[in-house]
Protein backbone atom coordinates (compact mmCIF):
# COMPACT_ATOMS: atom_id res chain seq x y z
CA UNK A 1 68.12 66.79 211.90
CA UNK A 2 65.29 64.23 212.02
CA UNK A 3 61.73 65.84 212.77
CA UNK A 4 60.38 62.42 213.63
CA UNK A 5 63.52 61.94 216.58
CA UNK A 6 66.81 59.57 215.85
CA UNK A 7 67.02 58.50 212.36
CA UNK A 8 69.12 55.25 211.10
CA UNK A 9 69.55 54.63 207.40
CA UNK A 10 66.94 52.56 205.38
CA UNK A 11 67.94 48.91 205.24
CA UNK A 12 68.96 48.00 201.42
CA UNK A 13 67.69 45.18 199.52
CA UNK A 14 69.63 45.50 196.61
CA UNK A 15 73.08 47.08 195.89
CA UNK A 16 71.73 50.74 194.28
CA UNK A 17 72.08 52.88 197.00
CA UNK A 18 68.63 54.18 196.88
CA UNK A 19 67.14 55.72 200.03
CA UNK A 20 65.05 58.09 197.90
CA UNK A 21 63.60 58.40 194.63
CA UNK A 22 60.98 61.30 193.11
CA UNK A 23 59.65 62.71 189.88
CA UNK A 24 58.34 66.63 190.29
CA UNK A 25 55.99 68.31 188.12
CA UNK A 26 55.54 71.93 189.32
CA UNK A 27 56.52 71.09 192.95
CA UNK A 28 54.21 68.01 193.09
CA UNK A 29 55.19 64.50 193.24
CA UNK A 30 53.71 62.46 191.07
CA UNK A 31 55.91 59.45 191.44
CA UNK A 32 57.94 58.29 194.53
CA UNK A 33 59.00 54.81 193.36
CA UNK A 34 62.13 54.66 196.02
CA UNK A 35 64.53 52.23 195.75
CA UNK A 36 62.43 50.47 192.70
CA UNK A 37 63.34 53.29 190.70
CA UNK A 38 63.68 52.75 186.85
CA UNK A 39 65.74 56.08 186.69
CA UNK A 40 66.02 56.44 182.92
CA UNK A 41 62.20 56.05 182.89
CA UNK A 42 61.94 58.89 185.02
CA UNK A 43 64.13 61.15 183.56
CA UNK A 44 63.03 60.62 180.26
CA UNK A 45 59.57 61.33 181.83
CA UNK A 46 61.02 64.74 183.58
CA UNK A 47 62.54 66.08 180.13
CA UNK A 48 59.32 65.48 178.45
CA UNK A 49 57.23 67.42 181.37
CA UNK A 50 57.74 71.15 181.59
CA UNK A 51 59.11 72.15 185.30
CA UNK A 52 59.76 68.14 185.99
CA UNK A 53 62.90 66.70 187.55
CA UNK A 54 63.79 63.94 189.36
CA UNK A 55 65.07 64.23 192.81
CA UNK A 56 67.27 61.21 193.93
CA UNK A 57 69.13 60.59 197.28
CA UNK A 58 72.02 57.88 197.59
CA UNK A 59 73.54 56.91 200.64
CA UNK A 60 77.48 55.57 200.40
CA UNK A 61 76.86 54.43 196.63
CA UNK A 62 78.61 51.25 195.41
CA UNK A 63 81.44 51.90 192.15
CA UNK A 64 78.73 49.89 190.23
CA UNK A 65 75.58 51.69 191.40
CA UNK A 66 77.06 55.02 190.87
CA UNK A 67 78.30 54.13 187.57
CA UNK A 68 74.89 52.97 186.68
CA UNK A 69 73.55 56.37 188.29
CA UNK A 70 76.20 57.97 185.97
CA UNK A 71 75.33 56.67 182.85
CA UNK A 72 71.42 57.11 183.02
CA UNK A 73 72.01 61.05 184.04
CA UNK A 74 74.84 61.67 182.26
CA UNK A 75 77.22 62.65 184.76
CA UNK A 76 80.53 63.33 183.98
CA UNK A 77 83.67 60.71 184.57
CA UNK A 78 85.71 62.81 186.84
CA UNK A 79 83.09 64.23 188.95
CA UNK A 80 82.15 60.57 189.37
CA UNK A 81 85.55 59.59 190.21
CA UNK A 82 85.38 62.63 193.16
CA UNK A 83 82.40 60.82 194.67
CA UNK A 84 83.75 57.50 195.01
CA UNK A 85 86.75 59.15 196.60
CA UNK A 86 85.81 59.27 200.58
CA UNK A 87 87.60 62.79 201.60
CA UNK A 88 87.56 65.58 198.82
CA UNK A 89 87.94 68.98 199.43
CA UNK A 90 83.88 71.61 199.38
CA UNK A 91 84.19 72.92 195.72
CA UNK A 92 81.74 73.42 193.43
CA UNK A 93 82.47 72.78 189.67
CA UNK A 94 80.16 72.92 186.30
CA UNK A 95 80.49 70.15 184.08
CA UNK A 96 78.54 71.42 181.21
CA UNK A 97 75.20 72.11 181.62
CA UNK A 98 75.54 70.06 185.43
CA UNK A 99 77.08 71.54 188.57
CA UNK A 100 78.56 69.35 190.45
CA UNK A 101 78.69 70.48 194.31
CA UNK A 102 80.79 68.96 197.37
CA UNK A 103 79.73 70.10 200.95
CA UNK A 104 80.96 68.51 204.48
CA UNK A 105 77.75 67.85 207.03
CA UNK A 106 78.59 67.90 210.23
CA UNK A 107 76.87 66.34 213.55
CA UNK A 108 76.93 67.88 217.13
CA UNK A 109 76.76 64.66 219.55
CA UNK A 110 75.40 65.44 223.14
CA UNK A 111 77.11 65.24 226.22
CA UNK A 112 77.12 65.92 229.97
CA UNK A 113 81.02 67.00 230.47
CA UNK A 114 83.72 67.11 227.91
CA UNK A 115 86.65 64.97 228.80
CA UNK A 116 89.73 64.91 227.29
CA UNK A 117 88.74 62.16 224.64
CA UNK A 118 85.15 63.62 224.32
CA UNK A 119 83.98 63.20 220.58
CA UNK A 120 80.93 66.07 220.16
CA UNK A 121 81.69 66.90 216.58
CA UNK A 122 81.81 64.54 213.09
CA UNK A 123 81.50 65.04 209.81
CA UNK A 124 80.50 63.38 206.73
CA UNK A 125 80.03 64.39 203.29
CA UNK A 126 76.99 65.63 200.76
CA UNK A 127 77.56 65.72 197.01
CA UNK A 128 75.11 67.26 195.09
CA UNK A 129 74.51 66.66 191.11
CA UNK A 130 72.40 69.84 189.72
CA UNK A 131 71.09 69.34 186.07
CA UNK A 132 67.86 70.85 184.04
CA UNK A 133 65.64 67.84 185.04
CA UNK A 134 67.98 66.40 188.09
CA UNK A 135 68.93 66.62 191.28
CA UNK A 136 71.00 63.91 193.30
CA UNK A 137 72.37 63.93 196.14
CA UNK A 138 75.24 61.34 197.55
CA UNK A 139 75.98 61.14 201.47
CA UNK A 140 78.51 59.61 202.85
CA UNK A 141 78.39 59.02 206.82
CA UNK A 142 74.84 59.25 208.65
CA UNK A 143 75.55 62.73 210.15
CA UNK A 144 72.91 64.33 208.11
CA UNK A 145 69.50 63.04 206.23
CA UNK A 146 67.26 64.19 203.70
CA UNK A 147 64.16 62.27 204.40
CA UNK A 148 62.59 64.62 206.69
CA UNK A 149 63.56 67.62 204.25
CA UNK A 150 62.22 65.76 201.51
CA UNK A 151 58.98 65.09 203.82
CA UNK A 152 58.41 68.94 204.89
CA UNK A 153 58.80 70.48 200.99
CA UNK A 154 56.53 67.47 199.75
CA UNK A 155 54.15 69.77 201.54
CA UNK A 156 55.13 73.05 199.93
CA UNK A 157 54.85 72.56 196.24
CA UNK A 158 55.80 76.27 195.47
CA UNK A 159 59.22 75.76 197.21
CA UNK A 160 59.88 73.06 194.84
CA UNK A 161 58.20 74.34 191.86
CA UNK A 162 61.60 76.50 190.73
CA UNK A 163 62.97 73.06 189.88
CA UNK A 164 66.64 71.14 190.92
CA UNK A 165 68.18 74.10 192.10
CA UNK A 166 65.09 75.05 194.71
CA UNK A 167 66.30 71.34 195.90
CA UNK A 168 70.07 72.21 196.11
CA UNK A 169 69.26 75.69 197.85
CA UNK A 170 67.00 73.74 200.64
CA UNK A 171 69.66 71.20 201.06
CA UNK A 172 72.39 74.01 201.37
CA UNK A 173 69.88 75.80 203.46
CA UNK A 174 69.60 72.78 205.67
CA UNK A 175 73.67 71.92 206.01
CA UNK A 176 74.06 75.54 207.33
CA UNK A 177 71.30 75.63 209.71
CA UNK A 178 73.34 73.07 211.05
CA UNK A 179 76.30 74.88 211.14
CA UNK A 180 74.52 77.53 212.84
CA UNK A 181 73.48 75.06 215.85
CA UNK A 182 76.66 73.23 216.17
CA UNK A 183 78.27 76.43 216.40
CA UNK A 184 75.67 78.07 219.32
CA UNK A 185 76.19 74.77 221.30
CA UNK A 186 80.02 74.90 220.89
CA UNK A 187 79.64 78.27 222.15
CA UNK A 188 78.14 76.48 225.07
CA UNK A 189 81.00 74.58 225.54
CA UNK A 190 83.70 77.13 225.37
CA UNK A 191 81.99 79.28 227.84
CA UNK A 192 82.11 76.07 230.57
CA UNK A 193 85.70 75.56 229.70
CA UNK A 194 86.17 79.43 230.19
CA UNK A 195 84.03 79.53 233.42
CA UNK A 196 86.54 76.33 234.37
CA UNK A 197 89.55 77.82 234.03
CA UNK A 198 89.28 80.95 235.80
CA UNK A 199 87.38 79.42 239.14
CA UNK A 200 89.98 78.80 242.01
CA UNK A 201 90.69 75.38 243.16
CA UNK A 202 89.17 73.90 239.59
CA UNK A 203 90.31 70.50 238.46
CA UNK A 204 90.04 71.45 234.49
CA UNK A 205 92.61 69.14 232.68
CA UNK A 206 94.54 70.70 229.63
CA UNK A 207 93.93 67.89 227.98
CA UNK A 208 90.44 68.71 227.84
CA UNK A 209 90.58 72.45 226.35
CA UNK A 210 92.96 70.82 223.86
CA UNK A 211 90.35 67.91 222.71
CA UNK A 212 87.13 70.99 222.75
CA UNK A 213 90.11 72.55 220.56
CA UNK A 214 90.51 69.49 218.69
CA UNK A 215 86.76 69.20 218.28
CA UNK A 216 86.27 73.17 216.72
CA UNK A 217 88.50 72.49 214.74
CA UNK A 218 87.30 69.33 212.49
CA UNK A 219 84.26 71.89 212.58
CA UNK A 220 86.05 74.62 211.28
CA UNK A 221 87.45 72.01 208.24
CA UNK A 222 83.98 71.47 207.42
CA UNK A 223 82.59 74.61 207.36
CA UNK A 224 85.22 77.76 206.42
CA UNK A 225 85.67 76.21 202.78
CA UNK A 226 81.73 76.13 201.69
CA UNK A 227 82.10 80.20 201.96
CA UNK A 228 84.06 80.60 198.23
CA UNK A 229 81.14 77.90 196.91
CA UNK A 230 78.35 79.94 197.99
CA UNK A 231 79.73 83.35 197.14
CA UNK A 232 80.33 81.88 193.47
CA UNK A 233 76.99 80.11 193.54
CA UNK A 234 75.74 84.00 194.29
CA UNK A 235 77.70 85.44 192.26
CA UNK A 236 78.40 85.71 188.26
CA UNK A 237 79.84 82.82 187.90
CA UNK A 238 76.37 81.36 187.75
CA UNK A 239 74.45 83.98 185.90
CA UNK A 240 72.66 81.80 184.62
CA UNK A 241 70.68 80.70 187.47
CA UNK A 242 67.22 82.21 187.92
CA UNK A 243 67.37 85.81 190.33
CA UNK A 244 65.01 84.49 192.70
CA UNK A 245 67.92 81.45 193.51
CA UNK A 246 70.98 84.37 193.62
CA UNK A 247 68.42 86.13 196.44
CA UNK A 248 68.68 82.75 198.43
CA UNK A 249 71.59 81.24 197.68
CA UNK A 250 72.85 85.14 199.49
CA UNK A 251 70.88 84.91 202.30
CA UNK A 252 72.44 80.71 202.57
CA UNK A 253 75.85 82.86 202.64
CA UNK A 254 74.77 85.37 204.85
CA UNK A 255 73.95 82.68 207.31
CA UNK A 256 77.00 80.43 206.68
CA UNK A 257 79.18 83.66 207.78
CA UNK A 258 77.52 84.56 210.29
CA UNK A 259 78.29 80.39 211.64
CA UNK A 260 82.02 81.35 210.16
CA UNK A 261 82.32 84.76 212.31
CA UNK A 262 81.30 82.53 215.02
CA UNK A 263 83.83 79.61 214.74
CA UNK A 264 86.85 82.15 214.26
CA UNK A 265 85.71 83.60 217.74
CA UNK A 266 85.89 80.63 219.19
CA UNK A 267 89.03 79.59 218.14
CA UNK A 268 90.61 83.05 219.29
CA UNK A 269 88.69 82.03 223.12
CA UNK A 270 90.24 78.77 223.41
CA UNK A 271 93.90 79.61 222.00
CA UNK A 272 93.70 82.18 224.97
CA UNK A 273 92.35 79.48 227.41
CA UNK A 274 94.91 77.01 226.54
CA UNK A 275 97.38 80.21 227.26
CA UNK A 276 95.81 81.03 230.33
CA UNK A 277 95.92 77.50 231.57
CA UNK A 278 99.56 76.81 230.27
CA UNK A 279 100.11 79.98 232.58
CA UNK A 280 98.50 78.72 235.65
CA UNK A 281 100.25 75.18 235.08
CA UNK A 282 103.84 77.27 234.84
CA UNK A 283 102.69 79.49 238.22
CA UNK A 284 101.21 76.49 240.11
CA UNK A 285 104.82 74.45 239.16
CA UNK A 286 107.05 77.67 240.48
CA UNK A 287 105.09 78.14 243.32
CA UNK A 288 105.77 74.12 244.30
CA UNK A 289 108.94 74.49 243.38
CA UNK A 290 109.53 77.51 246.03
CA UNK A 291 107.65 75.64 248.52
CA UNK A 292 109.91 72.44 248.40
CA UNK A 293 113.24 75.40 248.00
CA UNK A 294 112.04 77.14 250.99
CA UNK A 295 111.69 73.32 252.84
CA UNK A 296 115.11 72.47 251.82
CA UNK A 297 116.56 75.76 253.38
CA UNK A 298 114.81 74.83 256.62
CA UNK A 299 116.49 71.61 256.35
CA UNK A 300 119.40 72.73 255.55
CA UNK A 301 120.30 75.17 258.42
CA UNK A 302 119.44 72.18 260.38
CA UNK A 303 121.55 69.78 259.13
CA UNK A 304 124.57 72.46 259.11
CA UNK A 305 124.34 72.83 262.78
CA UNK A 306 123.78 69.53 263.87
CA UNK A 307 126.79 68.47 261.28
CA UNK A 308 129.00 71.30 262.80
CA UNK A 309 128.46 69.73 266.49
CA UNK A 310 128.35 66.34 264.87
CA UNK A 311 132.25 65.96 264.16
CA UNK A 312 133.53 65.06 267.36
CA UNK A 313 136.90 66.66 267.78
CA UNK A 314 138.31 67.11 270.86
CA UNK A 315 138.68 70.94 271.23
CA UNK A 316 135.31 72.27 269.85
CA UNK A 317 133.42 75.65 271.28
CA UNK A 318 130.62 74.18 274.33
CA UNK A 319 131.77 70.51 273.81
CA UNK A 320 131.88 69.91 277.51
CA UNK A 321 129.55 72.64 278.31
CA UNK A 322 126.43 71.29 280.79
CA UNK A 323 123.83 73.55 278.81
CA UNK A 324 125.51 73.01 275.07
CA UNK A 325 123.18 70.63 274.08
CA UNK A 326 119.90 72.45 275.11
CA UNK A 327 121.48 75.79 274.14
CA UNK A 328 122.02 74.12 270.62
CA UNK A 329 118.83 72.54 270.12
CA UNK A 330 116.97 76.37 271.40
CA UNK A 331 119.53 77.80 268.39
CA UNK A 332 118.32 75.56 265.94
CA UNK A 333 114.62 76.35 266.92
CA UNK A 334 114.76 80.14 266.59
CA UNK A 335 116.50 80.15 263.73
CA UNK A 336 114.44 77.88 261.96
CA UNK A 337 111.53 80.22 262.76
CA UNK A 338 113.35 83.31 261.41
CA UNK A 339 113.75 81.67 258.39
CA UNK A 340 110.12 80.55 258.25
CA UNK A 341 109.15 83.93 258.98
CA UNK A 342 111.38 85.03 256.08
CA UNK A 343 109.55 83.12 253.60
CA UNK A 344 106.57 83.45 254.20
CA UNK A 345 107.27 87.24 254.08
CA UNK A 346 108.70 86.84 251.07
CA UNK A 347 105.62 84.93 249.58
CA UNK A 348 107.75 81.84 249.54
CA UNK A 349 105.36 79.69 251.79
């Protein structure tokens, strides 16, 4: 999230992609050319400096700007080919003496009541190159930034002084803070929706426990796979990686569970809201239905006396009687009100 309040991408003058462009010595930038960049200057300049790399942030990278990007870094063909496809599954792969990295962002979009088309959750996607004297990073979407990250650890040298991956841990660091939010504010939601459905005489639509449901889970897409990267990114896998970047890279995990935990709960809460409600829908519908039954009855008994006297034949019970009408009519009266009675006895009405 923007420190300095709603962010929009840099406008591009050129077709590279660019939105951010440094050479590190020892946490300390010594050269922030941007979107001028001569890359291969710079990381010839960052192999030839002890504790240099380059840290480089694209935004939605043309197939001619990433090649380029490709070619000057050395990046490898088919992680390349990953990038330029828009939806790829969080993994995180080594390609030699680069790991390449592929993490979903995700964006929690204010409102003042969910409806049943309510959009409070999107995604987009952050791939991460990680060599010896590199770090890049490739977004897709505008759900998440890195100029206000790359703004706070300017002012922290030691932070970036353990080189690319100290970059790729804040970044990581960063996505699941996130997590953590969207997931405390989703809480938020869920416990409306819950409050909702189980106060008499509410109005809340199934359609709109369906679209919060809807909502958790393109969240839950984006953040349940990222657990097996991190876990391997703590684990042997990468024993290489300095001990000081295992210790965060596990706490990063710790945190992304704790968002995980968090998410599964939810999902268990609104399965058994959308039960509950389908339940109230099904009682509310058999309750009308014995309403208009129990009507119907009352009608009926009507209609069968007045039919009985209705027929006309000459030797019927009362026909010429003075009082048969009256007497009748009082008939029909008392035992419609027995019958009332009845039902609503029986709950019916």
């Amino acid at each position: 999230m923007d420190i300095r309040g709603s962010w929009q991408p840099p406008r591009r003058a050129d077709h590279t992609a660019i939105v951010g462009c440094d050479l590190f010595v020892d946490g300390i930038a010594v050269e922030s050319p941007g979107a001028s960049a001569d890359l291969a200057r710079l990381h010839e300049l960052a192999r030839e400096r002890a504790g240099g790399f380059v840290w480089l942030d694209l935004h939605e990278p043309t197939e001619a700007a990433l090649t380029s990007v490709a070619a000057v870094f050395g990046l490898h063909p088919l992680a390349v080919e990953d990038v330029l496809h828009r939806e790829q599954r969080v993994k995180v792969e080594r390609y030699d003496d680069v790991v390449f990295l592929v993490v979903r962002a995700a964006h929690y979009a204010e409102h003042e009541r969910l409806t049943a088309t309510s959009e409070i959750v999107s995604t987009g996607f952050v791939r991460l190159f990680v060599g010896p004297h590199f770090v890049i990073a490739v977004r897709q979407g505008t759900v998440t930034e890195l100029s206000s990250l790359r703004l706070e650890l300017s002012g922290i040298p030691e932070k970036l002084a353990g080189g690319p991956w100290s970059v790729a841990h804040e970044i990581l660091d960063r996505l699941v803070d996130v997590y953590v939010d969207i997931a405390g504010a989703l809480q938020t939601d869920v416990d409306l929706a819950e409050a909702a459905v189980f106060t008499p005489g509410s109005d809340v639509a199934i359609e709109q426990i369906y679209q919060l449901k809807r909502q958790l889970m393109r969240f839950k897409a984006a953040v349940l796979p990222l657990h097996r990267p991190l876990v391997a990114l703590a684990g042997k896998q990468f024993a290489d990686l300095p001990k000081e970047i295992h210790r965060y890279f596990r706490d990063v995990a710790d945190h992304h569970t704790a968002a995980m935990e968090e998410i599964l709960a939810l999902d268990d809460v609104l399965n058994a809201l959308l039960q509950a409600r389908l339940t109230q829908l099904t009682v509310d519908q058999n309750n009308d239905m014995r309403r208009i039954a129990s009507w119907a009855a009352i009608a009926a008994l009507v209609t069968t006396i007045a039919g009985v006297y209705g027929m006309n034949f000459t030797h019927m019970p009362e026909l010429s009687w003075r009082y048969g009408y009256p007497s009748v009519a009082l008939f029909m009266v008392v035992s419609v009100a027995v019958l009332y009675r009845s039902l609503r006895r029986a709950g019916w009405l």
